[in-house]
PDB file of N, CA and C in Angstrom:
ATOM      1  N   UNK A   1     -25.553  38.928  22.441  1.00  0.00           N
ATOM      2  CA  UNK A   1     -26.341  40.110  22.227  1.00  0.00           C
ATOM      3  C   UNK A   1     -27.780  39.778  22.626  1.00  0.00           C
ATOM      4  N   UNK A   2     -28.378  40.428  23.679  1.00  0.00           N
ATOM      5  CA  UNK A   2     -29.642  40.447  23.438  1.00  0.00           C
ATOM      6  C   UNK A   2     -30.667  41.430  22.936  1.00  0.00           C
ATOM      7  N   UNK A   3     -31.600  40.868  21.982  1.00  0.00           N
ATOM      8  CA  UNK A   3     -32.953  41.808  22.104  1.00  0.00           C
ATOM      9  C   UNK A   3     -34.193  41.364  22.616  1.00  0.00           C
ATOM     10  N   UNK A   4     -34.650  42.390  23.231  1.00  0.00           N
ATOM     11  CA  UNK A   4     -36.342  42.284  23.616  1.00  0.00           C
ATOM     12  C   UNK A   4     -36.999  43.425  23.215  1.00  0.00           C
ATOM     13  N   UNK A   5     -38.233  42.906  23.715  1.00  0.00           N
ATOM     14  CA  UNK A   5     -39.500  44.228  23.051  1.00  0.00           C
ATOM     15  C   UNK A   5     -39.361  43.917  21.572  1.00  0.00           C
ATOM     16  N   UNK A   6     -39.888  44.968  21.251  1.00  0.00           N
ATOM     17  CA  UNK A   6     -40.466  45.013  20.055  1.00  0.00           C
ATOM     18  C   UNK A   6     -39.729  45.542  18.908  1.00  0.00           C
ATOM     19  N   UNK A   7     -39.459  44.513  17.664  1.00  0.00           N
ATOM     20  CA  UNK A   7     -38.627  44.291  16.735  1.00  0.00           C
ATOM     21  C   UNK A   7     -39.027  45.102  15.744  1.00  0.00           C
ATOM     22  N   UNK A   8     -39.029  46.397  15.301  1.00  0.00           N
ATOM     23  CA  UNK A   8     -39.963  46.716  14.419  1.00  0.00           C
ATOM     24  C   UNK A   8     -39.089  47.765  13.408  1.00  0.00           C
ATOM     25  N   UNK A   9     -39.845  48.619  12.219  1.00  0.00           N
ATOM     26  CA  UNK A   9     -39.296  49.314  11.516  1.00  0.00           C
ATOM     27  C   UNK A   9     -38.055  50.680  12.233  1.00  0.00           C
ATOM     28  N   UNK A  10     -39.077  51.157  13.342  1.00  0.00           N
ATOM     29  CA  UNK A  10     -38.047  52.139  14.556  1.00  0.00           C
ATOM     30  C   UNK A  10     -37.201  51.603  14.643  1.00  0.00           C
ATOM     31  N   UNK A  11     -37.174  50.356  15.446  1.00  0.00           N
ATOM     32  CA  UNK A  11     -36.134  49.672  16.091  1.00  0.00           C
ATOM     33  C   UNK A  11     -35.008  48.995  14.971  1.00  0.00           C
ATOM     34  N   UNK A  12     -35.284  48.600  13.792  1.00  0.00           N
ATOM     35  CA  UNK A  12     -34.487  47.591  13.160  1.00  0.00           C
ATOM     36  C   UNK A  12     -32.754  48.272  12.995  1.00  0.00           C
ATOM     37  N   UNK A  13     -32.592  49.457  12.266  1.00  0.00           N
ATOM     38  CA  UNK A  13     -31.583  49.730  11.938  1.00  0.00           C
ATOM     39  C   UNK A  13     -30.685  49.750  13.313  1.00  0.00           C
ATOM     40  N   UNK A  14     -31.246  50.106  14.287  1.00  0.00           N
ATOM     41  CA  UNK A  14     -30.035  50.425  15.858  1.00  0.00           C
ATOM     42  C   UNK A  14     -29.529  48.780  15.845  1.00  0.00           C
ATOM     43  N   UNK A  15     -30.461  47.786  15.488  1.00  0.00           N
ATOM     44  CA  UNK A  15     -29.889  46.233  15.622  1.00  0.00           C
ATOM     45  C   UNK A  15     -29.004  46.377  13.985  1.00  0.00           C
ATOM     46  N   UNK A  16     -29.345  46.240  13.464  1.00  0.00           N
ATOM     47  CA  UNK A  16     -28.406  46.472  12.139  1.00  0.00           C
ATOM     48  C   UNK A  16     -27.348  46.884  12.280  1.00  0.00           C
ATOM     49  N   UNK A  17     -27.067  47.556  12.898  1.00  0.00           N
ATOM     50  CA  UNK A  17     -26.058  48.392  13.502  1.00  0.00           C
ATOM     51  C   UNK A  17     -24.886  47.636  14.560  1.00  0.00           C
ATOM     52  N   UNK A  18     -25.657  47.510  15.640  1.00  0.00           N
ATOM     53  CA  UNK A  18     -24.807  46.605  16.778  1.00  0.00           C
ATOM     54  C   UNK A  18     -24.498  45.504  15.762  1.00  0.00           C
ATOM     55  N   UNK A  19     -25.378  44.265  15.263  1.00  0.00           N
ATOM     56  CA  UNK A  19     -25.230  43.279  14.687  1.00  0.00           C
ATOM     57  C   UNK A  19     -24.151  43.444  13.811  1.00  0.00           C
ATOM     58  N   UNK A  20     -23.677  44.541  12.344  1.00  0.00           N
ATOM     59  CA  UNK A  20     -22.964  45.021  11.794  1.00  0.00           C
ATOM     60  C   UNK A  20     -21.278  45.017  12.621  1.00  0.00           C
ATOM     61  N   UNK A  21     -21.372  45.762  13.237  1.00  0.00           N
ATOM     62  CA  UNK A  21     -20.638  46.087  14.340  1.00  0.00           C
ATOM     63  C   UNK A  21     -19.894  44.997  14.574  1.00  0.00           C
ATOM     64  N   UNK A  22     -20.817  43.825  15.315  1.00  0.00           N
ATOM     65  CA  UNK A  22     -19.952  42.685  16.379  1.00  0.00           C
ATOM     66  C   UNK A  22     -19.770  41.256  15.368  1.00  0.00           C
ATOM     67  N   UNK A  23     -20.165  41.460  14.314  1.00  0.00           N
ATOM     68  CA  UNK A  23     -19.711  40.801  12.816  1.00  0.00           C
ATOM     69  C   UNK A  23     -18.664  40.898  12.473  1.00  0.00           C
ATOM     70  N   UNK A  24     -18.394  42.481  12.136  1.00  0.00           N
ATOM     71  CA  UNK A  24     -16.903  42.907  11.464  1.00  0.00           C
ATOM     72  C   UNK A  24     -16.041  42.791  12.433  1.00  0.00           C
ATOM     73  N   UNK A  25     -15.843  43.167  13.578  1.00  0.00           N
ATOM     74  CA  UNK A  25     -15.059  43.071  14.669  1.00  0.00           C
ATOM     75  C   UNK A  25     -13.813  42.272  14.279  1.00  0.00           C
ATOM     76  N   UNK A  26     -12.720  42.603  13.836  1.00  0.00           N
ATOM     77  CA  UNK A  26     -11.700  41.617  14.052  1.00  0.00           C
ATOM     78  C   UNK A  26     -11.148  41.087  15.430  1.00  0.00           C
ATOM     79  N   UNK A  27     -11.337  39.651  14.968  1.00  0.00           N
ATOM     80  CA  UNK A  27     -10.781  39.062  16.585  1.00  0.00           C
ATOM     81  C   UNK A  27     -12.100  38.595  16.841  1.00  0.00           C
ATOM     82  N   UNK A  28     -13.356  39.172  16.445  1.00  0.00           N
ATOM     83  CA  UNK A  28     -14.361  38.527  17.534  1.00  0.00           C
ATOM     84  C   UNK A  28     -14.624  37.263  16.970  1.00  0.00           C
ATOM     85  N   UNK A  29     -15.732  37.069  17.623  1.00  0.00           N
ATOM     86  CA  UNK A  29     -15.994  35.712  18.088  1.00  0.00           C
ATOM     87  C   UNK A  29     -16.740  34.957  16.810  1.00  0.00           C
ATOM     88  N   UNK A  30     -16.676  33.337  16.247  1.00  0.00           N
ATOM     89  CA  UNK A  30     -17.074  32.783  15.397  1.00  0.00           C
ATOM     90  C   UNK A  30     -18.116  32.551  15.556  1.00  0.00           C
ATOM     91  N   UNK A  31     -19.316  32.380  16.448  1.00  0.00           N
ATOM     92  CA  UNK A  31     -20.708  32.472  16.395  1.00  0.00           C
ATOM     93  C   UNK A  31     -21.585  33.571  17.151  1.00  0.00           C
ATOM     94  N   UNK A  32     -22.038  34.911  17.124  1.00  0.00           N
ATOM     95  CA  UNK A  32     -22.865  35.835  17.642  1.00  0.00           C
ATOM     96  C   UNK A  32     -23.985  35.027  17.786  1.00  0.00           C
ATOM     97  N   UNK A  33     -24.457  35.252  19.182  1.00  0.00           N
ATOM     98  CA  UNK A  33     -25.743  34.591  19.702  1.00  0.00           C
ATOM     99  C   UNK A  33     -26.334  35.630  19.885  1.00  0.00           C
ATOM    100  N   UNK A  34     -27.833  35.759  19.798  1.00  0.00           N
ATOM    101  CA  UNK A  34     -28.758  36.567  19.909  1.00  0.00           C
ATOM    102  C   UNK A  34     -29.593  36.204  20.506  1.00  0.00           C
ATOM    103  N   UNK A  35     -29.918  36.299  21.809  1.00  0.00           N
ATOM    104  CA  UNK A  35     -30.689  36.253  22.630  1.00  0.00           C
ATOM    105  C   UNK A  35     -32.025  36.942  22.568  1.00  0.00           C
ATOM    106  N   UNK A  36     -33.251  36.081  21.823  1.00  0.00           N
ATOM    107  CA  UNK A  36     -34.678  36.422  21.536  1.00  0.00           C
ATOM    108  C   UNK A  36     -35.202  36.178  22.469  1.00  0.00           C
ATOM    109  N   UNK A  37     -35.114  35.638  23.675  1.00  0.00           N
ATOM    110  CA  UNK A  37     -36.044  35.389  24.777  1.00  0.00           C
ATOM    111  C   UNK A  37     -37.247  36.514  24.879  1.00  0.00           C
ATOM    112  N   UNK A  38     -36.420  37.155  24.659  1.00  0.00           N
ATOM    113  CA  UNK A  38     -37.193  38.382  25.494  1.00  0.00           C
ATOM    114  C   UNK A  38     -38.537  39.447  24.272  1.00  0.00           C
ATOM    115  N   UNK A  39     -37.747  38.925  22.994  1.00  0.00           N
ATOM    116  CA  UNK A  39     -38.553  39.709  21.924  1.00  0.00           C
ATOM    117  C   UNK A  39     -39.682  38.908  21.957  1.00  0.00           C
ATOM    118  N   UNK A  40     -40.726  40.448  22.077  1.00  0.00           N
ATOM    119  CA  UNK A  40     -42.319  39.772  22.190  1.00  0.00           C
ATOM    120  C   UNK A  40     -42.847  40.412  20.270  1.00  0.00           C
ATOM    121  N   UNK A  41     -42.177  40.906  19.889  1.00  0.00           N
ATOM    122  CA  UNK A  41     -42.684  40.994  18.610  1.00  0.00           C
ATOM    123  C   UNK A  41     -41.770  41.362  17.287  1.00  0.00           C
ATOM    124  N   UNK A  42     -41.416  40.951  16.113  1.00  0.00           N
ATOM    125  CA  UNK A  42     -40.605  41.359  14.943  1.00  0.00           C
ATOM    126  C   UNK A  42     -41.504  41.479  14.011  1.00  0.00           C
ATOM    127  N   UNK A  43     -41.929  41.846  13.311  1.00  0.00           N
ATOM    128  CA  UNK A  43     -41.795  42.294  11.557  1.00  0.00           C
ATOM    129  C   UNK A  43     -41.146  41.878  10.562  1.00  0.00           C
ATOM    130  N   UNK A  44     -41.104  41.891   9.632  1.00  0.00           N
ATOM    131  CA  UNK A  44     -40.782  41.759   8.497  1.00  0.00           C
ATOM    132  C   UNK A  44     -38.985  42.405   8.101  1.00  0.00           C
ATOM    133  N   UNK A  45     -39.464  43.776   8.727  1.00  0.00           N
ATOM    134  CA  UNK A  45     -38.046  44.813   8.776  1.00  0.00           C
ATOM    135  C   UNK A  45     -37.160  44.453   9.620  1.00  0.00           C
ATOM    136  N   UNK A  46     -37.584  43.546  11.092  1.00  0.00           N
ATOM    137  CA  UNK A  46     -37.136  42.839  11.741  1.00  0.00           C
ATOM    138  C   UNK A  46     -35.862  41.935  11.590  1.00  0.00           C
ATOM    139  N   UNK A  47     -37.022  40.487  10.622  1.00  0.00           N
ATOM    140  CA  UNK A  47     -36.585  39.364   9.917  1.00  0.00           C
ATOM    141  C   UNK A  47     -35.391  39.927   9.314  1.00  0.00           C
ATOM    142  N   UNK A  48     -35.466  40.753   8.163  1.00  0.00           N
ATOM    143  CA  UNK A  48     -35.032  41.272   7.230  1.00  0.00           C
ATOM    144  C   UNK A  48     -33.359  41.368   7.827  1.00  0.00           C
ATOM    145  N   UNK A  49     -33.284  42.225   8.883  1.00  0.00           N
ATOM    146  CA  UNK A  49     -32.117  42.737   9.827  1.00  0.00           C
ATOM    147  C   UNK A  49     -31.424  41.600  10.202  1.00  0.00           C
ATOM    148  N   UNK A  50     -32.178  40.602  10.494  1.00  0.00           N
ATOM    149  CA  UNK A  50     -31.544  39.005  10.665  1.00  0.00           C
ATOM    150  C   UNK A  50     -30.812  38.265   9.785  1.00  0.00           C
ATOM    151  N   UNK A  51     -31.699  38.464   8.545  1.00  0.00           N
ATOM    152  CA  UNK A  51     -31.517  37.421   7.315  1.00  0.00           C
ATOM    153  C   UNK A  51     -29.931  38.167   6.898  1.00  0.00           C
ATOM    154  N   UNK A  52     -29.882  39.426   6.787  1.00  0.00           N
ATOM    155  CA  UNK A  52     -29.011  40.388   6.251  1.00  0.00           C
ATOM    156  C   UNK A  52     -27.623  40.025   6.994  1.00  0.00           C
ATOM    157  N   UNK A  53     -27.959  39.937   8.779  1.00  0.00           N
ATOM    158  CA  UNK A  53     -26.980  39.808   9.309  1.00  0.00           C
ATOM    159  C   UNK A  53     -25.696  38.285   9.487  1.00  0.00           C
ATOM    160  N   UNK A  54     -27.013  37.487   8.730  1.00  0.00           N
ATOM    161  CA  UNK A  54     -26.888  36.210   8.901  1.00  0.00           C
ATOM    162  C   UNK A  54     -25.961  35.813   7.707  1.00  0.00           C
ATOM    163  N   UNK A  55     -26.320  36.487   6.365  1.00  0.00           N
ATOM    164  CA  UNK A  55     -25.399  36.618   5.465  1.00  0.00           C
ATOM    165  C   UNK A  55     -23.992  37.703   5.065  1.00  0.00           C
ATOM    166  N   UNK A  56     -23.905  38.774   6.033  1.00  0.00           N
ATOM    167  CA  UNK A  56     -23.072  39.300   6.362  1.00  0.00           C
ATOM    168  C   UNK A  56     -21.827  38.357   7.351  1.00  0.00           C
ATOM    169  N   UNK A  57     -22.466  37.605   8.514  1.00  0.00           N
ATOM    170  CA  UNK A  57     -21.728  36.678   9.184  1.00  0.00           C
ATOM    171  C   UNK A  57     -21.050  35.584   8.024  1.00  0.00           C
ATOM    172  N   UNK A  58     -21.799  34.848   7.611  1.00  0.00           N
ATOM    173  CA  UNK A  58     -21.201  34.069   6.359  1.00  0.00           C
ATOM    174  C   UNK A  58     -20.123  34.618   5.490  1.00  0.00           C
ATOM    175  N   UNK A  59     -20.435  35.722   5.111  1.00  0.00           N
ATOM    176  CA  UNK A  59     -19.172  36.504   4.372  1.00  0.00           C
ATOM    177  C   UNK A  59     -17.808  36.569   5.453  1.00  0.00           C
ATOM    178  N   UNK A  60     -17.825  36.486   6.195  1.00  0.00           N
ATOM    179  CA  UNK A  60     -16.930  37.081   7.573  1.00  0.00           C
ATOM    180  C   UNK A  60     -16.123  35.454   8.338  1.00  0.00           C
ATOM    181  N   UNK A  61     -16.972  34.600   7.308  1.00  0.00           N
ATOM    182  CA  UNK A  61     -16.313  33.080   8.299  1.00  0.00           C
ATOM    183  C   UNK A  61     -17.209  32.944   9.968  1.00  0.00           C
ATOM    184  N   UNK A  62     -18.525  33.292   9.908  1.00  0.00           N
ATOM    185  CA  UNK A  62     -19.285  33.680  11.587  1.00  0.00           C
ATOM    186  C   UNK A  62     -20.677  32.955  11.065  1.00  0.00           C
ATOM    187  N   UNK A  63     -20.834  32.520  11.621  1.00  0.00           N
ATOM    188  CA  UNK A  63     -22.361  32.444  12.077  1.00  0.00           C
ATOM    189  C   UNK A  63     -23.216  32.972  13.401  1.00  0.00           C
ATOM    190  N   UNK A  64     -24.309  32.836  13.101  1.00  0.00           N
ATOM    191  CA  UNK A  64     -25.490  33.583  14.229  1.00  0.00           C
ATOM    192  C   UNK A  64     -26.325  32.359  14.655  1.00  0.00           C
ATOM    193  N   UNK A  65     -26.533  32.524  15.925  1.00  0.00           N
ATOM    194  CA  UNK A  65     -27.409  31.285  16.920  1.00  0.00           C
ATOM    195  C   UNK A  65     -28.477  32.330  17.676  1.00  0.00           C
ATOM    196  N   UNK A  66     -29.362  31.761  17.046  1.00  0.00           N
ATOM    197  CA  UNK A  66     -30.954  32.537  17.768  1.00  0.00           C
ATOM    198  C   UNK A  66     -31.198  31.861  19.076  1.00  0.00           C
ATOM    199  N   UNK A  67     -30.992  32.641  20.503  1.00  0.00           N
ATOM    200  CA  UNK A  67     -31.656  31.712  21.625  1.00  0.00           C
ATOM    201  C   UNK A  67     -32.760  32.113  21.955  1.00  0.00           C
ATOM    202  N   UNK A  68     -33.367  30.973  22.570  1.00  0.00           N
ATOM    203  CA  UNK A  68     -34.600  30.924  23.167  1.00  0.00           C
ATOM    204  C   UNK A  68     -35.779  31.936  22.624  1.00  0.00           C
ATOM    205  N   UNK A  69     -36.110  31.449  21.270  1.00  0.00           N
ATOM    206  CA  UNK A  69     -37.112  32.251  20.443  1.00  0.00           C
ATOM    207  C   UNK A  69     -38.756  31.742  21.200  1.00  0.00           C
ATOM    208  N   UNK A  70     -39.575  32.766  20.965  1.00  0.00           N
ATOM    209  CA  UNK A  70     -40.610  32.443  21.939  1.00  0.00           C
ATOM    210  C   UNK A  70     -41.568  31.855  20.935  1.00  0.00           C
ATOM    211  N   UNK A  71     -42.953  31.130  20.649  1.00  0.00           N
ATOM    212  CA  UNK A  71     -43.369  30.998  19.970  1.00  0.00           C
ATOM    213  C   UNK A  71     -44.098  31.674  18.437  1.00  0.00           C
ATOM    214  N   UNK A  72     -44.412  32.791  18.621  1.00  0.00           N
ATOM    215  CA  UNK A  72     -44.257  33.666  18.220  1.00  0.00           C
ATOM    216  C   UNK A  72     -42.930  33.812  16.757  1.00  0.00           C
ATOM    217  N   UNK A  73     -42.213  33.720  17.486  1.00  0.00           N
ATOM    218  CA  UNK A  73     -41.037  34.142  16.792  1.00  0.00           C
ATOM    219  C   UNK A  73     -40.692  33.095  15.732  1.00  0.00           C
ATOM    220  N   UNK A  74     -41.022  32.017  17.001  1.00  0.00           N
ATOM    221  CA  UNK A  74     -41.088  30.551  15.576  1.00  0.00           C
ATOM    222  C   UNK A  74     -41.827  30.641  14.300  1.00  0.00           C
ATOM    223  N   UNK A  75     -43.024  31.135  15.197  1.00  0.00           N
ATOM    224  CA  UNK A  75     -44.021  30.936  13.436  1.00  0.00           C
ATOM    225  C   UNK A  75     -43.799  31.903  12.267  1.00  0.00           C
ATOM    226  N   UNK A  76     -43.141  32.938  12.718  1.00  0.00           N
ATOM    227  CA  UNK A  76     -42.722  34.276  11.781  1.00  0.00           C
ATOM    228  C   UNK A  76     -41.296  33.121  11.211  1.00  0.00           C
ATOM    229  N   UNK A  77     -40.663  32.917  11.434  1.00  0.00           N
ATOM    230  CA  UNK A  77     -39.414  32.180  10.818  1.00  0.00           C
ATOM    231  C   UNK A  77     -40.116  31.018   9.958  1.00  0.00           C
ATOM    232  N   UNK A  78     -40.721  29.999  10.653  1.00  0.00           N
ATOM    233  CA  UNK A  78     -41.406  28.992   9.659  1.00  0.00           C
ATOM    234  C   UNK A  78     -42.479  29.807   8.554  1.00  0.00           C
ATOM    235  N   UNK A  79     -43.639  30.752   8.609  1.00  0.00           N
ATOM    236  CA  UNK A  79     -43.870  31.302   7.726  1.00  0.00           C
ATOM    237  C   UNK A  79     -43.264  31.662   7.073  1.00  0.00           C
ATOM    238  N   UNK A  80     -42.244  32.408   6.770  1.00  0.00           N
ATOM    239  CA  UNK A  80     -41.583  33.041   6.017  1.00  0.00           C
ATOM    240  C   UNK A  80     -40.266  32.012   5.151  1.00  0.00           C
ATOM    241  N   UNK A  81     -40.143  30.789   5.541  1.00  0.00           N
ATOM    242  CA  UNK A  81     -39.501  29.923   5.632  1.00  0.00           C
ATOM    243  C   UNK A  81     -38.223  30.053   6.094  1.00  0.00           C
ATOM    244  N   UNK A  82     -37.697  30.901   7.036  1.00  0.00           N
ATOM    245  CA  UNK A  82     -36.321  31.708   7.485  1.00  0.00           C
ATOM    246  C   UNK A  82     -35.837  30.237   8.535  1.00  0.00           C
ATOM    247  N   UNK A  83     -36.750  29.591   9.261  1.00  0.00           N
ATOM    248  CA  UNK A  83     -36.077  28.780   9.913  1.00  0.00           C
ATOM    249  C   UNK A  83     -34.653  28.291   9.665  1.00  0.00           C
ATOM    250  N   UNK A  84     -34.222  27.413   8.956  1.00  0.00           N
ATOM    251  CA  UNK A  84     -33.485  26.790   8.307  1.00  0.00           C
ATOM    252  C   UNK A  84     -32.189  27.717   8.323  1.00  0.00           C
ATOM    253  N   UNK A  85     -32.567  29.107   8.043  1.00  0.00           N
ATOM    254  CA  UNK A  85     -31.348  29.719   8.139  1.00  0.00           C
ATOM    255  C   UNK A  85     -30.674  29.919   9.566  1.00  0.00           C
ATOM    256  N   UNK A  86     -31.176  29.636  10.522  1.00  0.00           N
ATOM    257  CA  UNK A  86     -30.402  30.366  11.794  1.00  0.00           C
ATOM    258  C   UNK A  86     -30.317  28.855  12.817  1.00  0.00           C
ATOM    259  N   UNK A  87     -29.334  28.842  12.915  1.00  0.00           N
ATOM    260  CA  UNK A  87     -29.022  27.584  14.414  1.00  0.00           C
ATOM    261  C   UNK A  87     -29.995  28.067  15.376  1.00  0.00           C
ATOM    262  N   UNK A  88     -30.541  27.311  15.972  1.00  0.00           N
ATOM    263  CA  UNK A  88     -31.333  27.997  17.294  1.00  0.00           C
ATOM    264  C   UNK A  88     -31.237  26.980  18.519  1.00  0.00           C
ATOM    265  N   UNK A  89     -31.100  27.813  19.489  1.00  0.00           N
ATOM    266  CA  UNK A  89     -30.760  26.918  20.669  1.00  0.00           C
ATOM    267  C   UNK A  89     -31.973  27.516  22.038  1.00  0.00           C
ATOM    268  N   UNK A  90     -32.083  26.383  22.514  1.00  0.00           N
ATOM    269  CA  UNK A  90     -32.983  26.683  24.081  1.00  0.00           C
ATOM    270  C   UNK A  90     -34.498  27.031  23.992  1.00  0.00           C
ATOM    271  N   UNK A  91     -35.130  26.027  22.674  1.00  0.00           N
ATOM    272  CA  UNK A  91     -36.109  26.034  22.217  1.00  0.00           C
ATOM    273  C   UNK A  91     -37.150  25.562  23.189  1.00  0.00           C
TER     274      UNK A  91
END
C-alpha cells in the first residue's frame, strides 16, 4: 500500500479504511507494507490510523512494515515514542 502527501485529519479515515480492509482480508498476506516514501506530512490523526492499524493487524496474526519513512516521519514516531511499534525498512 502506498501513501503520499499529506496525512492529515481529511485524509485519515479513507487510510483507515483501505488499511481496515487489506487486514481483514481472508487469505491476505501476513505483513502489509506501507509505503511512506512519499508522505511529506502526518499528524497526530495520522499516527493514530497507524497505531490502530497496527493493533488491528496483531489481532488478525499480521503485522505492518513502514517503508522508506522520510525524516520527518521519523521524528513524529520517535517523539511520540511510536517507533518501536512498526518494523521499518529502507531507512
Amino acid at each position: 500500500m502506498h501513501v503520499g502527501g499529506e496525512m492529515d485529519i481529511d485524509r485519515a479515515p479513507m487510510l483507515r479504511h483501505a488499511l481496515h480492509a487489506a487486514i481483514t482480508r481472508p487469505g491476505g498476506p501476513e505483513e502489509i507494507v506501507i509505503d511512506v516514501s512519499d508522505l511529506s506530512f502526518c499528524d497526530s490523526v495520522g499516527l493514530n490510523v497507524l497505531i490502530g492499524a497496527r493493533r488491528t493487524a496483531a489481532e488478525h496474526g499480521r503485522r505492518i512494515t513502514l517503508r522508506g519513512p522520510q525524516p520527518q516521519f521519523l521524528r513524529l514516531l520517535d517523539m511520540t515514542g511510536a517507533t518501536g511499534l512498526f518494523q521499518i525498512s529502507g531507512t
